[in-house]
PDB file of N, CA and C in Angstrom:
ATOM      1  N   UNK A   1       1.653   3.780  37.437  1.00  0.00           N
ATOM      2  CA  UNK A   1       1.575   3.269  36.079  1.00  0.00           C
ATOM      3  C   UNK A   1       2.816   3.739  35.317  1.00  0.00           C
ATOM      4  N   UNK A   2       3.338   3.136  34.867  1.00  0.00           N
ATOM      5  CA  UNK A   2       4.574   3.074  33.737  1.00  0.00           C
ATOM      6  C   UNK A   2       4.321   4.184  32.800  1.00  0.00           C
ATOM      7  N   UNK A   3       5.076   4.881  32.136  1.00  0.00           N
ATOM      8  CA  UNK A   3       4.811   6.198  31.382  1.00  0.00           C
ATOM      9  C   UNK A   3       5.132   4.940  30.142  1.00  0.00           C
ATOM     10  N   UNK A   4       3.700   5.209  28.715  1.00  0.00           N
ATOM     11  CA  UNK A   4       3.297   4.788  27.660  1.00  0.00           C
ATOM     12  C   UNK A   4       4.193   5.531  26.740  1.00  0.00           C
ATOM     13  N   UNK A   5       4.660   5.115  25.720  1.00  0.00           N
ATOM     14  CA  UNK A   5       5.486   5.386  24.688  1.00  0.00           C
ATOM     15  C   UNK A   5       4.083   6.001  23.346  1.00  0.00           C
ATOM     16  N   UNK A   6       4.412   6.964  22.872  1.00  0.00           N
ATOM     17  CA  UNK A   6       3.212   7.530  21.789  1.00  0.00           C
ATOM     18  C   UNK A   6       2.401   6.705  20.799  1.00  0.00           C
ATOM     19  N   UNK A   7       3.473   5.333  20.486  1.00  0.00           N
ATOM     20  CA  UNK A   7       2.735   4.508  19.963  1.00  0.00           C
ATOM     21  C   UNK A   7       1.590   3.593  21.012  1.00  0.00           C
ATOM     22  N   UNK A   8       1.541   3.608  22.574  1.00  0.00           N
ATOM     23  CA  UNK A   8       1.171   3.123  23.378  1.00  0.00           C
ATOM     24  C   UNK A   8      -0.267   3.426  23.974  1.00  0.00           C
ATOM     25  N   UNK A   9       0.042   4.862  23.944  1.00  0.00           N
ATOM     26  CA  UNK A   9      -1.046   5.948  24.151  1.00  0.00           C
ATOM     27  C   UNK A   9      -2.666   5.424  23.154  1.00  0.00           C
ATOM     28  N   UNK A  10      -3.404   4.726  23.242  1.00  0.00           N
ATOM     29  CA  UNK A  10      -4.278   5.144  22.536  1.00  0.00           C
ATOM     30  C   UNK A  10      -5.516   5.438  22.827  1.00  0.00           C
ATOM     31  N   UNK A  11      -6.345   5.820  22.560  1.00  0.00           N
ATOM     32  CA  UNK A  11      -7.815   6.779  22.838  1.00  0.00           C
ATOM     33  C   UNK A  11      -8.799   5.548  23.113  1.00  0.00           C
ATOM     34  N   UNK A  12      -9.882   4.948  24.259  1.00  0.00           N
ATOM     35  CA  UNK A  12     -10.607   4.254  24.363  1.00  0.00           C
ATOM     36  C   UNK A  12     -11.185   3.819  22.942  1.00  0.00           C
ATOM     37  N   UNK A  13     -12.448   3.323  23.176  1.00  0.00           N
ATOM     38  CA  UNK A  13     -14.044   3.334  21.754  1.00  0.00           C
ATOM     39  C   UNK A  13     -14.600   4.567  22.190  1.00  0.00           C
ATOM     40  N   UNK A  14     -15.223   5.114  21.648  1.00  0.00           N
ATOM     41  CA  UNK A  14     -16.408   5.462  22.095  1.00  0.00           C
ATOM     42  C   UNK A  14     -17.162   5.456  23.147  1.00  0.00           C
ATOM     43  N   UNK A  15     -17.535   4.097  22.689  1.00  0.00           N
ATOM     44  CA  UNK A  15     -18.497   3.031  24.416  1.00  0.00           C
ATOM     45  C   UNK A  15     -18.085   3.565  25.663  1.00  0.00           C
ATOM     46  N   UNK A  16     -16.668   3.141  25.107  1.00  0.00           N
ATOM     47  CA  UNK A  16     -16.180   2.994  26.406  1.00  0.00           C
ATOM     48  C   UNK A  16     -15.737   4.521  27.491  1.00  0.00           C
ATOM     49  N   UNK A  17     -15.846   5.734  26.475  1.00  0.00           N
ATOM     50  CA  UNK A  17     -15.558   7.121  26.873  1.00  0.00           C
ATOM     51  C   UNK A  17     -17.050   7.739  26.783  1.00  0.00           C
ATOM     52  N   UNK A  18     -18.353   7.066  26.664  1.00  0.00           N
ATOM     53  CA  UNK A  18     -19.283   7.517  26.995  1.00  0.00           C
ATOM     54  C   UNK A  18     -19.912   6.689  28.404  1.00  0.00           C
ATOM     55  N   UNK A  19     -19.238   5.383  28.764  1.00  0.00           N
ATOM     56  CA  UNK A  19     -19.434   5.107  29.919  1.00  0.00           C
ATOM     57  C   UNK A  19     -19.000   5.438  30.919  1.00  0.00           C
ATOM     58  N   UNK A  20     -19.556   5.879  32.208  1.00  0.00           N
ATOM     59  CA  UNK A  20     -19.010   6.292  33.236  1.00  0.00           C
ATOM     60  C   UNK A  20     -19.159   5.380  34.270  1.00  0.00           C
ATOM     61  N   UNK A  21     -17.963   5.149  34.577  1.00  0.00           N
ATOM     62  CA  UNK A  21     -17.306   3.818  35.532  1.00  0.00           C
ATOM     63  C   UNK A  21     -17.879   4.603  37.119  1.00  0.00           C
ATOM     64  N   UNK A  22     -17.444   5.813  37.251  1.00  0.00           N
ATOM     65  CA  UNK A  22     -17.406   6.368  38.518  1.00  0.00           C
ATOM     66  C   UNK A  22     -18.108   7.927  38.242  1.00  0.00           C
ATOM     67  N   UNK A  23     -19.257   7.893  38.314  1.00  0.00           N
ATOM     68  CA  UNK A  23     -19.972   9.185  38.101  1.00  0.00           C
ATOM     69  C   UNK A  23     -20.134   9.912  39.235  1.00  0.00           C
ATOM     70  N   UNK A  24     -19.509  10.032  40.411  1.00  0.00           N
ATOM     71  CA  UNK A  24     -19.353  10.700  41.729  1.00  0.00           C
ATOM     72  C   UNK A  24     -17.958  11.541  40.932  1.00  0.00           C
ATOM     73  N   UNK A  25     -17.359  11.383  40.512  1.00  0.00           N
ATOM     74  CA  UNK A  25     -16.219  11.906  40.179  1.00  0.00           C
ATOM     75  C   UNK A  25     -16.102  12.750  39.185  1.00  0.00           C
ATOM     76  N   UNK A  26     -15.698  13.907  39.061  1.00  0.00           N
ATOM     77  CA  UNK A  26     -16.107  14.763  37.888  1.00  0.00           C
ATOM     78  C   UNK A  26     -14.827  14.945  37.045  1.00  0.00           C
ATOM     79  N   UNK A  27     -13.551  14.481  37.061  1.00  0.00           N
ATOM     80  CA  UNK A  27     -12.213  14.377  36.733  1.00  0.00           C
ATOM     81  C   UNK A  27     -12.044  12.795  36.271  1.00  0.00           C
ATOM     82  N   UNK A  28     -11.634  11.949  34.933  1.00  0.00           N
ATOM     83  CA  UNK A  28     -11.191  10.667  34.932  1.00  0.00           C
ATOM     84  C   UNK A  28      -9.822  10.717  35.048  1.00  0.00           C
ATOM     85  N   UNK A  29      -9.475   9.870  35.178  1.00  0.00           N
ATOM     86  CA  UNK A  29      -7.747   9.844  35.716  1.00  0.00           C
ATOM     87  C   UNK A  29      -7.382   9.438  34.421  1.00  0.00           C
ATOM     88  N   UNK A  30      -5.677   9.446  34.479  1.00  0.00           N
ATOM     89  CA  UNK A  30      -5.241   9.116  33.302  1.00  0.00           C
ATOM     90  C   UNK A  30      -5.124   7.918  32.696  1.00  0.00           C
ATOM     91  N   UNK A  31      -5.520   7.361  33.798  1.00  0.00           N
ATOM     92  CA  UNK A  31      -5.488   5.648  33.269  1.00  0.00           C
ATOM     93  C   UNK A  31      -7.281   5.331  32.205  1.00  0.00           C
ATOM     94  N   UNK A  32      -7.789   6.075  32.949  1.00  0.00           N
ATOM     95  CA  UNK A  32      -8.866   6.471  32.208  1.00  0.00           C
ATOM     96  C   UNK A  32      -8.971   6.682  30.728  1.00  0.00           C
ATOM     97  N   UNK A  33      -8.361   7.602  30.781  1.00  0.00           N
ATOM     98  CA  UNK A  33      -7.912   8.343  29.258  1.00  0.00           C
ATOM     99  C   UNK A  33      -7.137   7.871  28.058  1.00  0.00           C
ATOM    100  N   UNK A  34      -6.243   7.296  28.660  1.00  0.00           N
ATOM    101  CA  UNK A  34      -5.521   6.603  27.484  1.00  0.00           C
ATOM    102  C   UNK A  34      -5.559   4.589  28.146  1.00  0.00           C
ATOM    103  N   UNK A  35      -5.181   4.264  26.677  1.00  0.00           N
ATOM    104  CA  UNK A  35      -5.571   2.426  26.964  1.00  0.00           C
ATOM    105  C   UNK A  35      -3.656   1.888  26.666  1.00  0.00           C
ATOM    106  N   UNK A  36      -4.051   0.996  27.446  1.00  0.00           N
ATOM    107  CA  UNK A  36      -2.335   0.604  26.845  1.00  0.00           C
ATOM    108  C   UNK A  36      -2.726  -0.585  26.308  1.00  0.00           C
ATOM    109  N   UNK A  37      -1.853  -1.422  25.626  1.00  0.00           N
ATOM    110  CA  UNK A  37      -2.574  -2.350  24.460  1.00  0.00           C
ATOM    111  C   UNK A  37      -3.209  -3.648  24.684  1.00  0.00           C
ATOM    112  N   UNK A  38      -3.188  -4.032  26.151  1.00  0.00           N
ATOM    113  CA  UNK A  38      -3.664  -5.071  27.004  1.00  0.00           C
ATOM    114  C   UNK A  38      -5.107  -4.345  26.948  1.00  0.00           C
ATOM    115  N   UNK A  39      -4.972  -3.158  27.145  1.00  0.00           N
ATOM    116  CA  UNK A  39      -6.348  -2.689  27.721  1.00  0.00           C
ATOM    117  C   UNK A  39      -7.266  -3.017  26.238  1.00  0.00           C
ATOM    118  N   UNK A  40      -6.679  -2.378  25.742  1.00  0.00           N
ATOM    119  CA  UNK A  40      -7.067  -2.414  24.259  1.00  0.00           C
ATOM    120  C   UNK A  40      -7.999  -3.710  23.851  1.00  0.00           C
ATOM    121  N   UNK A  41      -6.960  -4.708  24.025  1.00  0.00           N
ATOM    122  CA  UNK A  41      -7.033  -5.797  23.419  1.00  0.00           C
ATOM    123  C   UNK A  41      -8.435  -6.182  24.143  1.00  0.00           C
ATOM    124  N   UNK A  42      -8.222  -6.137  25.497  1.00  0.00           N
ATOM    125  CA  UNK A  42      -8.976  -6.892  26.240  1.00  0.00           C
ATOM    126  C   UNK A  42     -10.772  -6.162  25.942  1.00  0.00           C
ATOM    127  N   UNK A  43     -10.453  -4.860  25.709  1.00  0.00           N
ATOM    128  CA  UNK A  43     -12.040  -4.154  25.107  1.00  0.00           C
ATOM    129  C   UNK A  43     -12.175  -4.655  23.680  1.00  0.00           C
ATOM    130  N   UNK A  44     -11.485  -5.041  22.904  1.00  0.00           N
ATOM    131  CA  UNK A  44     -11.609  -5.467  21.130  1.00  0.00           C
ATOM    132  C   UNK A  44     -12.698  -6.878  21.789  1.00  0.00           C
ATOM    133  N   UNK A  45     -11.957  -7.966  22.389  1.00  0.00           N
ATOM    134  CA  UNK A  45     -12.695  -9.106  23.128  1.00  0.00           C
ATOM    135  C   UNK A  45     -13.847  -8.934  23.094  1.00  0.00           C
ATOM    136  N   UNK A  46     -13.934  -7.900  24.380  1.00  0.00           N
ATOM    137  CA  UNK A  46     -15.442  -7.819  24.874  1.00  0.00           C
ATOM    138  C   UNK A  46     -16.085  -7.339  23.975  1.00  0.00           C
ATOM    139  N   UNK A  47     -16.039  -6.682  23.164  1.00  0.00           N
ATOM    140  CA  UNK A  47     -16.580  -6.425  22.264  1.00  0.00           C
ATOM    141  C   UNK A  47     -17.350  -7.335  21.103  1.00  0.00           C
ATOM    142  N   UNK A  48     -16.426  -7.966  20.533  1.00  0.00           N
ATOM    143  CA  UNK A  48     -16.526  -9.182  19.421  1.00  0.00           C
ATOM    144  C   UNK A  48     -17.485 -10.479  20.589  1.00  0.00           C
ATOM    145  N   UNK A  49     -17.058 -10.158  21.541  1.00  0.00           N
ATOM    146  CA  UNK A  49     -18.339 -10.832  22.649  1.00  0.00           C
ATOM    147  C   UNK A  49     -19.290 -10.846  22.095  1.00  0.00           C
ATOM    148  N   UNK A  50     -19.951  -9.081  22.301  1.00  0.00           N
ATOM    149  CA  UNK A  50     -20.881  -8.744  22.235  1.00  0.00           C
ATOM    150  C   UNK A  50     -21.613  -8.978  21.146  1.00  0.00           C
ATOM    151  N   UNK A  51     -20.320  -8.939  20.297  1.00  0.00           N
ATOM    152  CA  UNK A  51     -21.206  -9.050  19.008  1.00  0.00           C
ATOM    153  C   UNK A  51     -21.737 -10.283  18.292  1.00  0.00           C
ATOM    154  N   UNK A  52     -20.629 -11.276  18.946  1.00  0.00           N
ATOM    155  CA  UNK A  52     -21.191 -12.877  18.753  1.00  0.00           C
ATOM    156  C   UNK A  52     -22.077 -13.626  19.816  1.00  0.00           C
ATOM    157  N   UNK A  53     -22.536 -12.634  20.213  1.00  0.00           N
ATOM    158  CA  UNK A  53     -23.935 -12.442  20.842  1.00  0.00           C
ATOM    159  C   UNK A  53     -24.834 -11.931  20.512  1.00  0.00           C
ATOM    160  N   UNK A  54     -25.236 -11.685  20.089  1.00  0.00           N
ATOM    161  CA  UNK A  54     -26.437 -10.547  19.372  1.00  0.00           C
ATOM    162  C   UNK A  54     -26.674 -11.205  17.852  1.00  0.00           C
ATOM    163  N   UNK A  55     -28.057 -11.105  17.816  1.00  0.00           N
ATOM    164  CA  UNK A  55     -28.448 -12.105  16.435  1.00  0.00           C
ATOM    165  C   UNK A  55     -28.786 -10.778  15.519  1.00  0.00           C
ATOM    166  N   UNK A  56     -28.452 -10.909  14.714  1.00  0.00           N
ATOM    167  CA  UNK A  56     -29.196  -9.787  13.439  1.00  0.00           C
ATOM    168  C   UNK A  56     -30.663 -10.398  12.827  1.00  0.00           C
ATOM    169  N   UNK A  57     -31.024  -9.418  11.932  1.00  0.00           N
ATOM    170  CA  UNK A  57     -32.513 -10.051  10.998  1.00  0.00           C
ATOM    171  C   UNK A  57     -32.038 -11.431  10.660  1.00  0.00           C
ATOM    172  N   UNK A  58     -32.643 -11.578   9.903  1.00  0.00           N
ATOM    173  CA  UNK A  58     -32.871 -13.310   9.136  1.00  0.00           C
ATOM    174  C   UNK A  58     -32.407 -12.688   7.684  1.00  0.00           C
ATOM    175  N   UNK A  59     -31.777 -13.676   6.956  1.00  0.00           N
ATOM    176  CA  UNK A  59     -31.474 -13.308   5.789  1.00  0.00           C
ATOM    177  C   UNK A  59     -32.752 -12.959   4.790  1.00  0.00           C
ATOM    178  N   UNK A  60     -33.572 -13.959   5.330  1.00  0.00           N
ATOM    179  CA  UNK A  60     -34.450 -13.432   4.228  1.00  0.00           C
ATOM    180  C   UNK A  60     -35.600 -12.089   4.686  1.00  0.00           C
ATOM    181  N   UNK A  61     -35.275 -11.886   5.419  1.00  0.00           N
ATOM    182  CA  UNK A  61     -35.665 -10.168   6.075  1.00  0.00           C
ATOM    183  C   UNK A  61     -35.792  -9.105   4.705  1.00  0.00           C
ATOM    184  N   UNK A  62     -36.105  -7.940   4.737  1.00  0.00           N
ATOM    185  CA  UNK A  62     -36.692  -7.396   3.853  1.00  0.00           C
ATOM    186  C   UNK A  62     -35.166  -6.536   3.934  1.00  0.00           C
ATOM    187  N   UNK A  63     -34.827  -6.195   4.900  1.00  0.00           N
ATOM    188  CA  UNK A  63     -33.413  -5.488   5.039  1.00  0.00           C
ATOM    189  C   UNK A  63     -32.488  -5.744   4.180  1.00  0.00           C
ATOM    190  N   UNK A  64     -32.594  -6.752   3.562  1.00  0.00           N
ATOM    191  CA  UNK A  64     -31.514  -7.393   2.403  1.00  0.00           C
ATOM    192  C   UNK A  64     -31.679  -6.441   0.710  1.00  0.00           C
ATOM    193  N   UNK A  65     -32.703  -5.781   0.840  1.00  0.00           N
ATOM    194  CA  UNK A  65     -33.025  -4.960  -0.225  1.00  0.00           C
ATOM    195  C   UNK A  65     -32.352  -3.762   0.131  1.00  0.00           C
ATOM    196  N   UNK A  66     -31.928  -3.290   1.520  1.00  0.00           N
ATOM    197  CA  UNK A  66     -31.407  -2.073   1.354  1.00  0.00           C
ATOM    198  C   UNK A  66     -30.217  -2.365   2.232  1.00  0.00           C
ATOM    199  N   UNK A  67     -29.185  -2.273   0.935  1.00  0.00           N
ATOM    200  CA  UNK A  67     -27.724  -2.682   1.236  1.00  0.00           C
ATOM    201  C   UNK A  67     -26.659  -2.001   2.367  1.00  0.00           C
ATOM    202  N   UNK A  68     -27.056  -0.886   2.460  1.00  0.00           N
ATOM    203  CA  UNK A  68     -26.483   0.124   3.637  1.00  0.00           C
ATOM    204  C   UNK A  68     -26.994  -0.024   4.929  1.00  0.00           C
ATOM    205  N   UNK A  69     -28.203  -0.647   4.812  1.00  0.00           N
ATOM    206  CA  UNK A  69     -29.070  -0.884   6.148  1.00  0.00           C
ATOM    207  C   UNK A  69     -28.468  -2.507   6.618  1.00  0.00           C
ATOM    208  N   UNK A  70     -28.206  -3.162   5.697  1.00  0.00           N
ATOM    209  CA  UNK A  70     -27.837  -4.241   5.746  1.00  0.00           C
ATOM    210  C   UNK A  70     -26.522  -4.517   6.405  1.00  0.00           C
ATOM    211  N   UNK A  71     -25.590  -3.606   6.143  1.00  0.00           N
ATOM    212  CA  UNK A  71     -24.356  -3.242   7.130  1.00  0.00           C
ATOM    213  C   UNK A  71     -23.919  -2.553   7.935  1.00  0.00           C
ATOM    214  N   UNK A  72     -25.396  -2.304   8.619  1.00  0.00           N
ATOM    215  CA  UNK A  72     -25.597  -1.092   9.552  1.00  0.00           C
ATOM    216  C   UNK A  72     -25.832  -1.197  11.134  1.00  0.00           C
ATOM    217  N   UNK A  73     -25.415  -0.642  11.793  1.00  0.00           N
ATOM    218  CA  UNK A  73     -25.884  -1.254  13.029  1.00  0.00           C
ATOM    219  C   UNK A  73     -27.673  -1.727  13.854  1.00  0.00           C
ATOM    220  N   UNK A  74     -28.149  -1.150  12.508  1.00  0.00           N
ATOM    221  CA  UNK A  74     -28.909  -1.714  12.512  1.00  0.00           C
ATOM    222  C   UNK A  74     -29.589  -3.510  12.678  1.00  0.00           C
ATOM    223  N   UNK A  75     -28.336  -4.057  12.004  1.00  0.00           N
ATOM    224  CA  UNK A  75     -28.440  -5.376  11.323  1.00  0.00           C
ATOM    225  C   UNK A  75     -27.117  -6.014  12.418  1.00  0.00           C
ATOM    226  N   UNK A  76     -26.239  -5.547  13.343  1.00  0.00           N
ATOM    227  CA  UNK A  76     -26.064  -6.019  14.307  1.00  0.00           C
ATOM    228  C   UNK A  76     -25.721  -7.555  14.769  1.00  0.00           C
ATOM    229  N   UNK A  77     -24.562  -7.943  14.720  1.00  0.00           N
ATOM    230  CA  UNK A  77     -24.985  -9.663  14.935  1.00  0.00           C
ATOM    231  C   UNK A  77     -24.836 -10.281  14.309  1.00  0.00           C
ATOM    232  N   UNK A  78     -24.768 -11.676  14.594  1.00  0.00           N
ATOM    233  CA  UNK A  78     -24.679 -12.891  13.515  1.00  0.00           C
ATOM    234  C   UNK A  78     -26.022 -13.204  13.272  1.00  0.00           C
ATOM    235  N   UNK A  79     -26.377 -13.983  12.329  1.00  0.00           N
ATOM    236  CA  UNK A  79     -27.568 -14.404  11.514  1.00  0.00           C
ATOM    237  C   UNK A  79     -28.079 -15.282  12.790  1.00  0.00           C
ATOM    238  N   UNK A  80     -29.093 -15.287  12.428  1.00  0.00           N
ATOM    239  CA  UNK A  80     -29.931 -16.609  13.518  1.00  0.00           C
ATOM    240  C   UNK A  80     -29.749 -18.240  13.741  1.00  0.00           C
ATOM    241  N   UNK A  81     -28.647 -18.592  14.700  1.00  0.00           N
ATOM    242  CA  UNK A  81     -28.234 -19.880  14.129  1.00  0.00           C
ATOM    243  C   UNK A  81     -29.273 -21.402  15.227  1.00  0.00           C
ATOM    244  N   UNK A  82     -29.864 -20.564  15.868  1.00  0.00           N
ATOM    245  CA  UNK A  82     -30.691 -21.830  16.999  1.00  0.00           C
ATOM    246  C   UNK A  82     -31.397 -22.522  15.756  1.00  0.00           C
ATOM    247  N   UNK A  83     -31.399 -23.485  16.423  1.00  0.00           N
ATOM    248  CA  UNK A  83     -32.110 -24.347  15.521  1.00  0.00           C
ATOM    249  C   UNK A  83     -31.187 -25.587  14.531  1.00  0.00           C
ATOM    250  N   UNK A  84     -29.616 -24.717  14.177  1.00  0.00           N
ATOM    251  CA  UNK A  84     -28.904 -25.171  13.058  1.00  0.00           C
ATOM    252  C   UNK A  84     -28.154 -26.403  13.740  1.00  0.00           C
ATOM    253  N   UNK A  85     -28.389 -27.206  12.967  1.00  0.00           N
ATOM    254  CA  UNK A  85     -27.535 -28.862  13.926  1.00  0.00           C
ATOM    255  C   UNK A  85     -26.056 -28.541  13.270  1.00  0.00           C
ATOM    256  N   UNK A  86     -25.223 -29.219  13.748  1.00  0.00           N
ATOM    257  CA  UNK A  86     -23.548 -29.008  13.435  1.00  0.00           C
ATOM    258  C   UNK A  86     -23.485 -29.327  12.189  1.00  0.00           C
ATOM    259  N   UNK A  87     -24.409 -30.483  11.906  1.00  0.00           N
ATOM    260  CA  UNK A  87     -24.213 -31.537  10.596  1.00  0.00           C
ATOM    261  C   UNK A  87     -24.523 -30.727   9.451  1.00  0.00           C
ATOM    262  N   UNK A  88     -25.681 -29.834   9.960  1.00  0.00           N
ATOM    263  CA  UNK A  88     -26.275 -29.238   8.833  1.00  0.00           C
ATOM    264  C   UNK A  88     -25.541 -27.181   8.257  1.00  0.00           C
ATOM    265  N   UNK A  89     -24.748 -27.151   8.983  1.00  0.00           N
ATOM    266  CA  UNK A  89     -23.715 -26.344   9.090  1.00  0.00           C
ATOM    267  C   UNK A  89     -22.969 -26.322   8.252  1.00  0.00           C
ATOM    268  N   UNK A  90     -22.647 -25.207   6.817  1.00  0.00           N
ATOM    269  CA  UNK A  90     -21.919 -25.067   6.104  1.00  0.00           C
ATOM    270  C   UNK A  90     -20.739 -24.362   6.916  1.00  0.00           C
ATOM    271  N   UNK A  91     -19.628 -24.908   6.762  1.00  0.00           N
ATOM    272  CA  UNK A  91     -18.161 -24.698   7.632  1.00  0.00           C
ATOM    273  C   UNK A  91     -17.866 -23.309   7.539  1.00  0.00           C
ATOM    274  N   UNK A  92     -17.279 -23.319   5.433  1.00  0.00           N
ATOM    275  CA  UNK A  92     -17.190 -22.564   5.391  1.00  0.00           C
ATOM    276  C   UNK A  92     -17.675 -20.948   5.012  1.00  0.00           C
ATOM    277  N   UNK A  93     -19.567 -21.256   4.831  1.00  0.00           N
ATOM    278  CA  UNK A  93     -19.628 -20.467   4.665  1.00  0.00           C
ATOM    279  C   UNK A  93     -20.166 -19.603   6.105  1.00  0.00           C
ATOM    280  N   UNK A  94     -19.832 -20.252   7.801  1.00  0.00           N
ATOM    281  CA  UNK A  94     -20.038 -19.862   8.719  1.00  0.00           C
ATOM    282  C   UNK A  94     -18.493 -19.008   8.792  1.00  0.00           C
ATOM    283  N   UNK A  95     -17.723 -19.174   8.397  1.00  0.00           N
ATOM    284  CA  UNK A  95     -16.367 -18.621   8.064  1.00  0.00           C
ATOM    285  C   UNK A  95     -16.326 -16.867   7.788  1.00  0.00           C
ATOM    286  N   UNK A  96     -16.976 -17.377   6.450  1.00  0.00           N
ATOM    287  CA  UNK A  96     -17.517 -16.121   5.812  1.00  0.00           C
ATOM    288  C   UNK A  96     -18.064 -15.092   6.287  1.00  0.00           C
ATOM    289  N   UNK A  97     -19.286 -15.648   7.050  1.00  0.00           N
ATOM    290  CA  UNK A  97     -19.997 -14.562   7.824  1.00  0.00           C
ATOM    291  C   UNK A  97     -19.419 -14.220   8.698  1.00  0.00           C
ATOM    292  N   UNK A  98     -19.037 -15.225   9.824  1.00  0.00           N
ATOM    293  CA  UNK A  98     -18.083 -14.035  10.904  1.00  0.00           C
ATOM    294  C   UNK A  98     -16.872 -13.113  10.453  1.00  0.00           C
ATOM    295  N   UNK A  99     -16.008 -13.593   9.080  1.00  0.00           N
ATOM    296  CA  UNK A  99     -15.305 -12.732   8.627  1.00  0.00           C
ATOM    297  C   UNK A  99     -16.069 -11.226   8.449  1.00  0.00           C
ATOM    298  N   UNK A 100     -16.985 -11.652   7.554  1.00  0.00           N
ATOM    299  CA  UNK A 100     -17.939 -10.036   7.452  1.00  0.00           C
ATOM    300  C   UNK A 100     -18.381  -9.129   8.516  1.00  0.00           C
ATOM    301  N   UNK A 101     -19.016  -9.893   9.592  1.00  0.00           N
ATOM    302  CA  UNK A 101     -19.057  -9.292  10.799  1.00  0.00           C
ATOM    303  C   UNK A 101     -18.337  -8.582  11.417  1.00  0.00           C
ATOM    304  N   UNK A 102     -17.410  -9.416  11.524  1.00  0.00           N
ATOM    305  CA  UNK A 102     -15.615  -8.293  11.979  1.00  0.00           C
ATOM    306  C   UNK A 102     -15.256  -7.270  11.344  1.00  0.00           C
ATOM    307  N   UNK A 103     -15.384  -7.844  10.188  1.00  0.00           N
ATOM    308  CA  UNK A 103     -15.074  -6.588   9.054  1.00  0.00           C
ATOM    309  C   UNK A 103     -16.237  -5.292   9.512  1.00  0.00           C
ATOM    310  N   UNK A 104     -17.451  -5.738   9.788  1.00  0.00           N
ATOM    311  CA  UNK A 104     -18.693  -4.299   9.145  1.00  0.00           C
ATOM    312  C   UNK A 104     -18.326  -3.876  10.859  1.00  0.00           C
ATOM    313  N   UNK A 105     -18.489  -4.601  12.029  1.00  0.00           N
ATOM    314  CA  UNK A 105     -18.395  -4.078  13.046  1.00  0.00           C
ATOM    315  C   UNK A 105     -17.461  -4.145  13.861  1.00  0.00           C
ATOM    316  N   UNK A 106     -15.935  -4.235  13.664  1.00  0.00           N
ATOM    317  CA  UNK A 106     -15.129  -3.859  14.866  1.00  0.00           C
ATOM    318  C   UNK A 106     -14.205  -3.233  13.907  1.00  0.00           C
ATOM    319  N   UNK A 107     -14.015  -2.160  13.939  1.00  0.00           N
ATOM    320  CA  UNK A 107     -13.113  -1.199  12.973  1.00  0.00           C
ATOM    321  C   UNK A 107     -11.774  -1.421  13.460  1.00  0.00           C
ATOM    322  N   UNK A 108     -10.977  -1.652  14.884  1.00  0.00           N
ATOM    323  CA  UNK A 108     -10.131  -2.159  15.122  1.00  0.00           C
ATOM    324  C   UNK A 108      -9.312  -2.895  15.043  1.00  0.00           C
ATOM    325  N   UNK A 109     -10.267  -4.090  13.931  1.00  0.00           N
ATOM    326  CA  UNK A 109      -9.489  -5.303  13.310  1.00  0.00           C
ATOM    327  C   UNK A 109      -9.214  -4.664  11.916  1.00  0.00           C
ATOM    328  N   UNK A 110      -8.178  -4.655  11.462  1.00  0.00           N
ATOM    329  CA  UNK A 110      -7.781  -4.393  10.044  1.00  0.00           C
ATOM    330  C   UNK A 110      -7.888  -5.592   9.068  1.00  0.00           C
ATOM    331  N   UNK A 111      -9.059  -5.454   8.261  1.00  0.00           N
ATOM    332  CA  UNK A 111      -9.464  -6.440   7.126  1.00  0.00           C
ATOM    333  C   UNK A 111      -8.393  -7.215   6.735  1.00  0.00           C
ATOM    334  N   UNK A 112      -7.263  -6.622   6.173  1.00  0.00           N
ATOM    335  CA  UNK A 112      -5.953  -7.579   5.540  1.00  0.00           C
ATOM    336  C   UNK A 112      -5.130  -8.636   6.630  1.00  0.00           C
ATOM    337  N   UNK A 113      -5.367  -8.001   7.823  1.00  0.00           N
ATOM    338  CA  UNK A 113      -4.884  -9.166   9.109  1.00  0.00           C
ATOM    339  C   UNK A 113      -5.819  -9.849   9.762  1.00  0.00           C
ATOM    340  N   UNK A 114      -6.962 -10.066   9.311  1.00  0.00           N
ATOM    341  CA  UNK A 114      -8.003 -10.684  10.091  1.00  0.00           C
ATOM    342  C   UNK A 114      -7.871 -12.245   9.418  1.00  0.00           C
ATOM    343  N   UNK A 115      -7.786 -13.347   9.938  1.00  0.00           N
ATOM    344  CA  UNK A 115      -7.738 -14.773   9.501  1.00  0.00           C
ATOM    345  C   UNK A 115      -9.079 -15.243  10.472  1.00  0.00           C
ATOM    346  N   UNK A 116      -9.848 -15.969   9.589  1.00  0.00           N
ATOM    347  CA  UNK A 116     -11.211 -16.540  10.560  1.00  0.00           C
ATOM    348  C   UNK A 116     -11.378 -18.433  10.004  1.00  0.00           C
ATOM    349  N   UNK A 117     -10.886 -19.174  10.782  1.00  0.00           N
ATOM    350  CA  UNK A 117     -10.707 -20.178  10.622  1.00  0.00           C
ATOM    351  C   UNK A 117     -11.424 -21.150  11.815  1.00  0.00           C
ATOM    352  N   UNK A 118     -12.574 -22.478  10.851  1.00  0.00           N
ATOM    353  CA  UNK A 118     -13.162 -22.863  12.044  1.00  0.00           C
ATOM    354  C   UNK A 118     -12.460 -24.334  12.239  1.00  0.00           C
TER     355      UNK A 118
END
């Protein structure tokens, strides 16, 4: 592997340094340890996957009264859309919400560079 420049170097998620790929092994290697920005990128993905997968409460859920719970991982997900025909689909305010989403759950995306366009 190519030696990473300090701006290159950066520290997994979480997730991803509490998962163990190879638990026979009691040492992770260095590729392990630090992400280079492909790697990066490619975990931000899977991630925002995950998350545009996963349905949260219903708006009109009781959770909407408690505003911290409401942006909490608790609440997880996009709103519940089965059911919603294309036609009957506000554009932009499906815009909106995945903007928020990104915003409350992938800390990686920086709010001022995030563009969400459908």
């Amino acid at each position: 592997m190519a030696e990473l420049t300090p701006k290159e170097r950066l520290q997994p998620s979480l997730l991803d340094r509490l998962t163990d790929e190879e638990p026979d092994k009691a040492q992770e290697s260095r590729e392990q340890r630090v992400l280079s920005m492909n790697r990066l990128r490619l975990g931000v993905l899977r991630d925002l996957a995950w998350l545009f997968n996963s349905t949260r409460m219903p708006e009109s859920s009781a959770i909407e009264r408690y505003p911290f719970a409401a942006h909490s991982v608790i609440n997880f997900g996009l709103p519940p859309l089965s059911g919603v025909t294309a036609r009957s689909l506000d554009v932009n305010a499906l815009e909106q919400t995945l903007r928020q989403v990104i915003i409350d759950f992938e800390p990686r995306i920086l709010r001022q560079s995030l563009r969400v366009h459908a």
